[in-house]
Protein backbone atom coordinates (compact mmCIF):
# COMPACT_ATOMS: atom_id res chain seq x y z
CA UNK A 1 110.76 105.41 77.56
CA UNK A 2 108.38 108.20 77.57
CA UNK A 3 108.01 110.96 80.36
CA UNK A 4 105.33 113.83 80.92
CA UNK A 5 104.71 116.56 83.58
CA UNK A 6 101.39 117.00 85.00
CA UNK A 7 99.77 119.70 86.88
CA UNK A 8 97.28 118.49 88.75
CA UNK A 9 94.68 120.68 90.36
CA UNK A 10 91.65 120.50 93.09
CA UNK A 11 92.13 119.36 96.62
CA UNK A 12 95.22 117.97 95.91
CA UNK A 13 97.62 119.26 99.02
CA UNK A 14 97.03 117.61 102.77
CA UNK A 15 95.57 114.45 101.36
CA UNK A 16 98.67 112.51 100.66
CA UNK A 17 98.46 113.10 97.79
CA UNK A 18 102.63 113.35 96.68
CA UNK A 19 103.20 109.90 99.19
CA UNK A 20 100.41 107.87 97.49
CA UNK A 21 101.63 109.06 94.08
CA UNK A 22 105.24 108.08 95.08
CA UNK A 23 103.79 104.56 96.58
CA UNK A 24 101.54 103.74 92.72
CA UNK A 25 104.68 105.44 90.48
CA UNK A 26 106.82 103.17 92.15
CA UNK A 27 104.70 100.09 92.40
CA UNK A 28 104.38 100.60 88.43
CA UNK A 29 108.47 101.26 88.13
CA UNK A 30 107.35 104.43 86.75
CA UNK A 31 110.44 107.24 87.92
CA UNK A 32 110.31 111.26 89.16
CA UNK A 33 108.77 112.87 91.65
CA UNK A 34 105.67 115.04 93.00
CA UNK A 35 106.21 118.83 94.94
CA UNK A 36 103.02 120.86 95.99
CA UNK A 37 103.37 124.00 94.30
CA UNK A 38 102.76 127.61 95.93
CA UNK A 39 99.62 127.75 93.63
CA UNK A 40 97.86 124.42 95.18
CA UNK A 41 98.45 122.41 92.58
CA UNK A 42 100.99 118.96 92.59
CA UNK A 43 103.27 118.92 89.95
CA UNK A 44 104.17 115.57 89.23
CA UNK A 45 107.09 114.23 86.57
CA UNK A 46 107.01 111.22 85.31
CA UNK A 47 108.84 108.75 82.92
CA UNK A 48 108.76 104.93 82.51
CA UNK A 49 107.14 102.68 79.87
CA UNK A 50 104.15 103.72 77.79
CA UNK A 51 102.04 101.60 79.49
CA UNK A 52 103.07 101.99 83.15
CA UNK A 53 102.64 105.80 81.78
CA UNK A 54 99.33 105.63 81.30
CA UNK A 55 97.93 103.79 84.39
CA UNK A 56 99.82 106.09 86.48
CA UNK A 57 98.23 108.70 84.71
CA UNK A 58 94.82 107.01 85.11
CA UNK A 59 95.62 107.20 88.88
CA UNK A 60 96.48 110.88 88.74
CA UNK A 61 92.92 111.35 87.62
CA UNK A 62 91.23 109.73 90.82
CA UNK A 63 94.23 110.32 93.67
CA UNK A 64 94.25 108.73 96.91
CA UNK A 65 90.77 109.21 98.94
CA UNK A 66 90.38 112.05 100.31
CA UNK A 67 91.57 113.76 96.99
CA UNK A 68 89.39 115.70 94.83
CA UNK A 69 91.04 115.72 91.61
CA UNK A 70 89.18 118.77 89.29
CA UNK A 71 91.81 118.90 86.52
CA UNK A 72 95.03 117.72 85.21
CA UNK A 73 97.47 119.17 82.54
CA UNK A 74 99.84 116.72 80.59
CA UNK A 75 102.97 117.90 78.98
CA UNK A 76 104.95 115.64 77.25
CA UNK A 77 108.80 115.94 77.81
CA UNK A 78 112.19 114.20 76.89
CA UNK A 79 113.18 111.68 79.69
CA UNK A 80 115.44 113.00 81.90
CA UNK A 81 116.81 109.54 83.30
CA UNK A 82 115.26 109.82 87.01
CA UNK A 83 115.45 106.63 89.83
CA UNK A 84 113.12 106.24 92.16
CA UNK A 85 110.35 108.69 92.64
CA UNK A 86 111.10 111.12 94.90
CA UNK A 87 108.32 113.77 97.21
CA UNK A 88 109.83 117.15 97.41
């Protein structure tokens, strides 16, 4: 199981950004969640298998459509055993 955070900066907040995330995590049984931060940036954990990892990382890059994504900081971290993938 591996698990990263990710910071993800640009025009990230009022774009859906946190729903589409939860809707592609959890079509790729990848686990966590997404909050807009005070900052404007989404931070988004995530944990599931390598390779679910990494396409929903390769998502993160692009967002859903009207998201600009500028830049995104990865983190690994420990899995912390999440289910589901939850929006706060």
């Amino acid at each position: 199981m591996a698990a990263a955070r990710f910071f993800v900066s640009g025009r990230v907040q009022g774009v859906y950004f946190r729903a589409s995330a939860r809707d592609r995590a959890l079509a790729l049984g990848v686990s966590g969640y997404a909050r807009n931060l005070a900052d404007g940036r989404v931070e988004v954990v995530a944990e599931g298998e390598a390779a679910a990892l990494a396409q929903f990382e390769q998502w993160l890059h692009e967002g859903p459509p009207a998201a600009r994504v500028d830049r995104i900081e990865r983190t690994a971290m420990p899995a912390q055993g999440h289910r589901g993938f939850d929006t706060r």
